[in-house]
PDB file of N, CA and C in Angstrom:
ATOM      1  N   UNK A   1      19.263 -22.354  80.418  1.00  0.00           N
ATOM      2  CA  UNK A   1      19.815 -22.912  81.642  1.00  0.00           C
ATOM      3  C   UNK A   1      18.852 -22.610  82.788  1.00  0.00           C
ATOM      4  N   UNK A   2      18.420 -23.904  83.566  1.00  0.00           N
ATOM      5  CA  UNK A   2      17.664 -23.190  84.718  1.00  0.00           C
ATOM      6  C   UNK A   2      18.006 -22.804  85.848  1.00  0.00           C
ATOM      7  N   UNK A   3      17.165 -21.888  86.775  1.00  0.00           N
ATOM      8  CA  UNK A   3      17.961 -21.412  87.999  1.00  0.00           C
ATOM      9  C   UNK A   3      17.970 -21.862  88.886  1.00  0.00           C
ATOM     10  N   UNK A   4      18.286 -21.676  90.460  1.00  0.00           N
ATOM     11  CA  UNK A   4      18.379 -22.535  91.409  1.00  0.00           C
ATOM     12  C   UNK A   4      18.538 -21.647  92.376  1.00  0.00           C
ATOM     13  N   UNK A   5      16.986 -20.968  92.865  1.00  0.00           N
ATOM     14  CA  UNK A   5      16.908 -20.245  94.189  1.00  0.00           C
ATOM     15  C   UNK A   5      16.928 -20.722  95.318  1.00  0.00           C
ATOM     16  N   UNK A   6      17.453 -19.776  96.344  1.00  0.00           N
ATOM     17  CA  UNK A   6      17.675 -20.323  97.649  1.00  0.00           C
ATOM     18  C   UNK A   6      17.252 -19.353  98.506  1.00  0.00           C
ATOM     19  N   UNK A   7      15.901 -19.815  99.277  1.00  0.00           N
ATOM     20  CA  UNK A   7      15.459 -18.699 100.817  1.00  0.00           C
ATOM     21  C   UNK A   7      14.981 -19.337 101.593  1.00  0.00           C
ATOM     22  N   UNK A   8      14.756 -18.575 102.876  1.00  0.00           N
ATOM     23  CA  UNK A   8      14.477 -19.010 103.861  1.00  0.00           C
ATOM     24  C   UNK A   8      12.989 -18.707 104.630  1.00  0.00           C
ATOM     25  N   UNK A   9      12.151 -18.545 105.050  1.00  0.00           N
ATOM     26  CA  UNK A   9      10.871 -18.554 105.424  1.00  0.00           C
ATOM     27  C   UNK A   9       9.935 -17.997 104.485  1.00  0.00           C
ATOM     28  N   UNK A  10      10.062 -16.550 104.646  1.00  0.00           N
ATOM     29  CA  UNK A  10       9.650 -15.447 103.869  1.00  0.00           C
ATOM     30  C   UNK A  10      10.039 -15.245 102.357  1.00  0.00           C
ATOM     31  N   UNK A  11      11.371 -15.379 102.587  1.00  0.00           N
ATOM     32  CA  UNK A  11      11.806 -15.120 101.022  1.00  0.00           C
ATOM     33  C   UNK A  11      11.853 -16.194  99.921  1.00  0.00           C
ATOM     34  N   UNK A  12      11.731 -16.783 100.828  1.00  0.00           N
ATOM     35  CA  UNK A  12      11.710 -18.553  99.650  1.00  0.00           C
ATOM     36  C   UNK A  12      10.667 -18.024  98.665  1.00  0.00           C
ATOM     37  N   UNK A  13       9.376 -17.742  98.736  1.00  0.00           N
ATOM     38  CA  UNK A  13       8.247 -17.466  98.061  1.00  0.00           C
ATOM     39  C   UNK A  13       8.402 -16.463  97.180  1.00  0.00           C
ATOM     40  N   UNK A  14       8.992 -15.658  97.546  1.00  0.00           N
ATOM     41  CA  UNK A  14       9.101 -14.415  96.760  1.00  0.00           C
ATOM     42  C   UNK A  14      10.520 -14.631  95.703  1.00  0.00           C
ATOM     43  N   UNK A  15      11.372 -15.854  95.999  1.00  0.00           N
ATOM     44  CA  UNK A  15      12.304 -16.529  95.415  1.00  0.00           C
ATOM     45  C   UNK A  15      11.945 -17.440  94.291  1.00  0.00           C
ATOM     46  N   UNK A  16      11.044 -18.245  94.660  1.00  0.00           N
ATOM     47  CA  UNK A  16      10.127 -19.043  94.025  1.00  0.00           C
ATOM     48  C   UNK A  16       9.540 -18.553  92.796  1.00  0.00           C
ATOM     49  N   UNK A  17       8.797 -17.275  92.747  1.00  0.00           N
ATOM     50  CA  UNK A  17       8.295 -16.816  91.805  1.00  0.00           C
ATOM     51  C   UNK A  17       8.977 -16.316  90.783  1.00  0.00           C
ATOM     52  N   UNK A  18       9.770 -15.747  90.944  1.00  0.00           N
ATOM     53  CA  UNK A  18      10.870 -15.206  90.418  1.00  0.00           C
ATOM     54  C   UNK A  18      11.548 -16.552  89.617  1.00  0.00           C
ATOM     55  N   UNK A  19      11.827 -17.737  90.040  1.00  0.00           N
ATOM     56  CA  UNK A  19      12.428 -18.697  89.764  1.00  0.00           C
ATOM     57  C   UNK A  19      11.686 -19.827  88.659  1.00  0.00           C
ATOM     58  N   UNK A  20      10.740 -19.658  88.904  1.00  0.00           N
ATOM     59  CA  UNK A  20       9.150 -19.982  88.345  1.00  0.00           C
ATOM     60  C   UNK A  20       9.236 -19.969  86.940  1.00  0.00           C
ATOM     61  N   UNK A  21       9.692 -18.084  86.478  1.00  0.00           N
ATOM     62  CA  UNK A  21       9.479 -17.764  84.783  1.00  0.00           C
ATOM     63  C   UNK A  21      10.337 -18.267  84.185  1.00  0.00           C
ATOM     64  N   UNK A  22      11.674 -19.182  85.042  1.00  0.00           N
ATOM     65  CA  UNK A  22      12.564 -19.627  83.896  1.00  0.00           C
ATOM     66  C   UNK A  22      12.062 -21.261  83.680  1.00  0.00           C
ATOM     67  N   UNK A  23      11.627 -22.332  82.266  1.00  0.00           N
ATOM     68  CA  UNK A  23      11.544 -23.414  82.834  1.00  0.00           C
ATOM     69  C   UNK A  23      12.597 -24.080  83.277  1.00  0.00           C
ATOM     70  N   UNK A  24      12.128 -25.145  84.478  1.00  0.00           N
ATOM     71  CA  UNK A  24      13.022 -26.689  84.815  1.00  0.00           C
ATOM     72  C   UNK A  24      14.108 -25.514  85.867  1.00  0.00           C
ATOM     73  N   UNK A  25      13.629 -24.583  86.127  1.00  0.00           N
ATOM     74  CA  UNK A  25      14.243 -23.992  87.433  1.00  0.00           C
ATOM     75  C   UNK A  25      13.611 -24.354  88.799  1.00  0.00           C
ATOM     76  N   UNK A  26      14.266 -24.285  90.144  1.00  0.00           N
ATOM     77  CA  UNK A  26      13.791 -25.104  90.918  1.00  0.00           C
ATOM     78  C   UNK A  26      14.270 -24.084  92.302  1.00  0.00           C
ATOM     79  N   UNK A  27      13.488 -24.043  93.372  1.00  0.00           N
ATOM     80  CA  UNK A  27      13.696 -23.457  95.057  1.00  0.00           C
ATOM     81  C   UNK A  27      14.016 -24.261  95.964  1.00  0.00           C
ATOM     82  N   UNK A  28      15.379 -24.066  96.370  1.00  0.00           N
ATOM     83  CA  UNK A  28      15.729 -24.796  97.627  1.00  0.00           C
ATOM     84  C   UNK A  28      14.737 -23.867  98.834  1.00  0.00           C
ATOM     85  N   UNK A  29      14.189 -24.237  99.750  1.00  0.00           N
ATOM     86  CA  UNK A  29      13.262 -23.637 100.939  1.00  0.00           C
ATOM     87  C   UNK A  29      13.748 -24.222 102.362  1.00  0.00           C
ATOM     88  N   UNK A  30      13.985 -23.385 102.590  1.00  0.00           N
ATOM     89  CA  UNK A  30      15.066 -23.649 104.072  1.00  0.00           C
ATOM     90  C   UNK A  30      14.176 -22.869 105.504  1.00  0.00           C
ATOM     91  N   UNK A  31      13.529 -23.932 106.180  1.00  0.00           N
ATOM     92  CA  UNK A  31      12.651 -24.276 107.011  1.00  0.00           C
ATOM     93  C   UNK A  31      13.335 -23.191 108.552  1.00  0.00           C
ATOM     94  N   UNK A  32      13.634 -22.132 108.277  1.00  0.00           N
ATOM     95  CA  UNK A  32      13.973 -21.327 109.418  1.00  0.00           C
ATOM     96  C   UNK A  32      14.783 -19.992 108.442  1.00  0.00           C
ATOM     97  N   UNK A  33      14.497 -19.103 109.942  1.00  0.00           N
ATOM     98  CA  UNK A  33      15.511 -18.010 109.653  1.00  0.00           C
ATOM     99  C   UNK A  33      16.891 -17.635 108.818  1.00  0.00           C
ATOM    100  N   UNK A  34      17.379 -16.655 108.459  1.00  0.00           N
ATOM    101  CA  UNK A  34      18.490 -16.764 107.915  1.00  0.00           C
ATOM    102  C   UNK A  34      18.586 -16.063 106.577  1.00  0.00           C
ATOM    103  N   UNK A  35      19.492 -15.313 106.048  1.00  0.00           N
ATOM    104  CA  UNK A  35      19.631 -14.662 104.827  1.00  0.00           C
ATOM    105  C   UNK A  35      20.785 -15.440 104.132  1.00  0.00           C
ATOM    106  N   UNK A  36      21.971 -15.922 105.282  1.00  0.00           N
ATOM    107  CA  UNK A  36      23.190 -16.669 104.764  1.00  0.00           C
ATOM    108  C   UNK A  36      22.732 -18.108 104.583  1.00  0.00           C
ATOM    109  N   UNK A  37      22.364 -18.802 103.808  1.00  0.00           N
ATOM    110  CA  UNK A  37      22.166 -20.428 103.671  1.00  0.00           C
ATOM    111  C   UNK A  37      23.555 -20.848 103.404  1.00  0.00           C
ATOM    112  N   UNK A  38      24.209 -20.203 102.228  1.00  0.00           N
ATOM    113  CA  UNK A  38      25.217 -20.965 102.186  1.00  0.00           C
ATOM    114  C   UNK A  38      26.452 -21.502 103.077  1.00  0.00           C
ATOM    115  N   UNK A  39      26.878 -20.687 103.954  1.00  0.00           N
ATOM    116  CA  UNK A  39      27.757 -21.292 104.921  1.00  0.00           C
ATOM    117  C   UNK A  39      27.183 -21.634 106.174  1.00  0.00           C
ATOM    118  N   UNK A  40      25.872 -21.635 106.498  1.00  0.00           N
ATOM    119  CA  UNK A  40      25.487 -22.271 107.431  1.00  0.00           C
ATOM    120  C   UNK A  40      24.909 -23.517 107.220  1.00  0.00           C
ATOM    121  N   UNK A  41      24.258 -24.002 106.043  1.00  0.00           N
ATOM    122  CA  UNK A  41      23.173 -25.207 105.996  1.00  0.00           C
ATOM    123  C   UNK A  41      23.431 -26.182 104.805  1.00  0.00           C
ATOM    124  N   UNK A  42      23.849 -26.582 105.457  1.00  0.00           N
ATOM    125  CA  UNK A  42      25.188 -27.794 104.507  1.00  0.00           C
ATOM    126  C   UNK A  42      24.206 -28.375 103.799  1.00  0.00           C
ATOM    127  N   UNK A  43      23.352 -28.429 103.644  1.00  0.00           N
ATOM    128  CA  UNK A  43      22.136 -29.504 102.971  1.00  0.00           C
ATOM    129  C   UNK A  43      22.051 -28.606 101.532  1.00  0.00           C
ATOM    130  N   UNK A  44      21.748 -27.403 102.011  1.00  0.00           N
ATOM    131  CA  UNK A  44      21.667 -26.278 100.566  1.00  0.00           C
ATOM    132  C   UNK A  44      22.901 -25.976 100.244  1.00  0.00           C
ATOM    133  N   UNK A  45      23.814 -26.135 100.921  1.00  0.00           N
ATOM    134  CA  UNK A  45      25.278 -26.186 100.130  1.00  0.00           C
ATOM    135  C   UNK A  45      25.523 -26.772  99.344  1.00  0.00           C
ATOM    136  N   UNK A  46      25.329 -28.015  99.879  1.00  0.00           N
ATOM    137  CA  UNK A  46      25.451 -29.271  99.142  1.00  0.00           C
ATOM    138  C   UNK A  46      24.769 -29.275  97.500  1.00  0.00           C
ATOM    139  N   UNK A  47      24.008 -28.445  97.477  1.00  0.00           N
ATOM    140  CA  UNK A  47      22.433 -28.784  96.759  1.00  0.00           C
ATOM    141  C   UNK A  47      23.032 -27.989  95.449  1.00  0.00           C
ATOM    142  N   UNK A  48      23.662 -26.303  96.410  1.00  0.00           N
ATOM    143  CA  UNK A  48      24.344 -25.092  95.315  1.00  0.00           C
ATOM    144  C   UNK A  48      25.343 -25.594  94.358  1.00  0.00           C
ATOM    145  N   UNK A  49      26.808 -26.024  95.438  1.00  0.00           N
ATOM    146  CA  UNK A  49      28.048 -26.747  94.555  1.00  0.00           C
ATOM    147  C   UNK A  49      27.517 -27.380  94.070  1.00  0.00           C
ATOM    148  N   UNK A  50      26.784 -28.509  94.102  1.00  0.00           N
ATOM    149  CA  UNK A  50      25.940 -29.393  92.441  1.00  0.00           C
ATOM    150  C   UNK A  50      25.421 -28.559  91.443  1.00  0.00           C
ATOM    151  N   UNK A  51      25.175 -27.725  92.009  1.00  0.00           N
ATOM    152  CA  UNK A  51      24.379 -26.680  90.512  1.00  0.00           C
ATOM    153  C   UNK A  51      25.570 -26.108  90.182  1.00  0.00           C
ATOM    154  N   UNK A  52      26.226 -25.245  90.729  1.00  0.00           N
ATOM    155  CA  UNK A  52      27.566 -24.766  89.772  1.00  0.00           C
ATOM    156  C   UNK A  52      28.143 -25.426  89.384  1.00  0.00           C
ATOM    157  N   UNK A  53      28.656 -26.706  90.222  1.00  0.00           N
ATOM    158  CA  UNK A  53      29.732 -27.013  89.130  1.00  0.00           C
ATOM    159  C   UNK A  53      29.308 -28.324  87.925  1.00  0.00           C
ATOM    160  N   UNK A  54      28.251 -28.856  88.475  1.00  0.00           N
ATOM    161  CA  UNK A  54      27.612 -29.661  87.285  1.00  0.00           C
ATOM    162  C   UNK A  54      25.991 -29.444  86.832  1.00  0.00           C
ATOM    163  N   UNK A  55      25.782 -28.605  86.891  1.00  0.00           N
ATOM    164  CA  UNK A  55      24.539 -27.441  86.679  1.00  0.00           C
ATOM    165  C   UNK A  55      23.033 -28.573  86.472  1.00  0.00           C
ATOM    166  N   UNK A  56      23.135 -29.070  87.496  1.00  0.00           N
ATOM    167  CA  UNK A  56      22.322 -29.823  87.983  1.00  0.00           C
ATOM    168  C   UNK A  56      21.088 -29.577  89.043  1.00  0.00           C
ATOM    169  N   UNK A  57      20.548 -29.350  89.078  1.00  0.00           N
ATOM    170  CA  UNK A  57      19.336 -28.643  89.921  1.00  0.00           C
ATOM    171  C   UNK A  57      18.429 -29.899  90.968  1.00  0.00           C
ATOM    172  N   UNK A  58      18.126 -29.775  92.129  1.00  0.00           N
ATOM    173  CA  UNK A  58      17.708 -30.624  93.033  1.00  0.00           C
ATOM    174  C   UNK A  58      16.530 -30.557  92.908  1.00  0.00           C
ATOM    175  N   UNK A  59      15.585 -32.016  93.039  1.00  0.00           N
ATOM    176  CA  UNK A  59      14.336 -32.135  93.220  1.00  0.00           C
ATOM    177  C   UNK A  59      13.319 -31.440  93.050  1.00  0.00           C
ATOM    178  N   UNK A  60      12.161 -30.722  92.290  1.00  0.00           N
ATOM    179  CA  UNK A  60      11.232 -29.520  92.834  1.00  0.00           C
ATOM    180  C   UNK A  60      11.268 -29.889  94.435  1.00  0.00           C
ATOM    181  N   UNK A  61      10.678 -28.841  95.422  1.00  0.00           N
ATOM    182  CA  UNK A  61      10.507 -28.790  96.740  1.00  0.00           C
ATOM    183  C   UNK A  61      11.576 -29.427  97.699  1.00  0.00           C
ATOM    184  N   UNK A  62      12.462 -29.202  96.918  1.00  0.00           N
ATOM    185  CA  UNK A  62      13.606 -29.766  98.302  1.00  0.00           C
ATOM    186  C   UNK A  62      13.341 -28.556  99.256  1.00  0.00           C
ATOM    187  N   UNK A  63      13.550 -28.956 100.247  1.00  0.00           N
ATOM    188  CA  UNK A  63      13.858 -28.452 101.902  1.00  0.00           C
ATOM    189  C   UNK A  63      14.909 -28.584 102.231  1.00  0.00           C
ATOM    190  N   UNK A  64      15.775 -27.752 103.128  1.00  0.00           N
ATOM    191  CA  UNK A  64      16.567 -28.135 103.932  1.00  0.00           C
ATOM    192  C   UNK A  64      16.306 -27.617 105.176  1.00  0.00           C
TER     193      UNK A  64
END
């Protein structure tokens, strides 16, 4: 099953790699500050509930 990291400036990268060793796993990268994505940035919300509940993973390099 692949994974589906989520960070924000700094940590995206260090998310990324980590996310990297599993294949067809993928980094949401969220273009500002922030440790909470999920209840603030509806775009990566959006992106998460698709992966849990139909374990579906977004685009390589999505942004929000």
């Amino acid at each position: 099953l692949p994974l589906l990291g989520a960070g924000a400036w700094v940590e995206s990268a260090a998310t990324a790699r980590v996310v990297r060793q599993v294949p067809g796993s993928v980094t949401i990268r969220h273009e500002g500050p922030g440790h909470t994505l999920y209840p603030f940035n509806l775009c990566a919300r959006a992106h998460i509930d698709r992966y849990l509940t139909d374990r579906r993973t977004p685009p390589q390099n999505t942004v929000c």
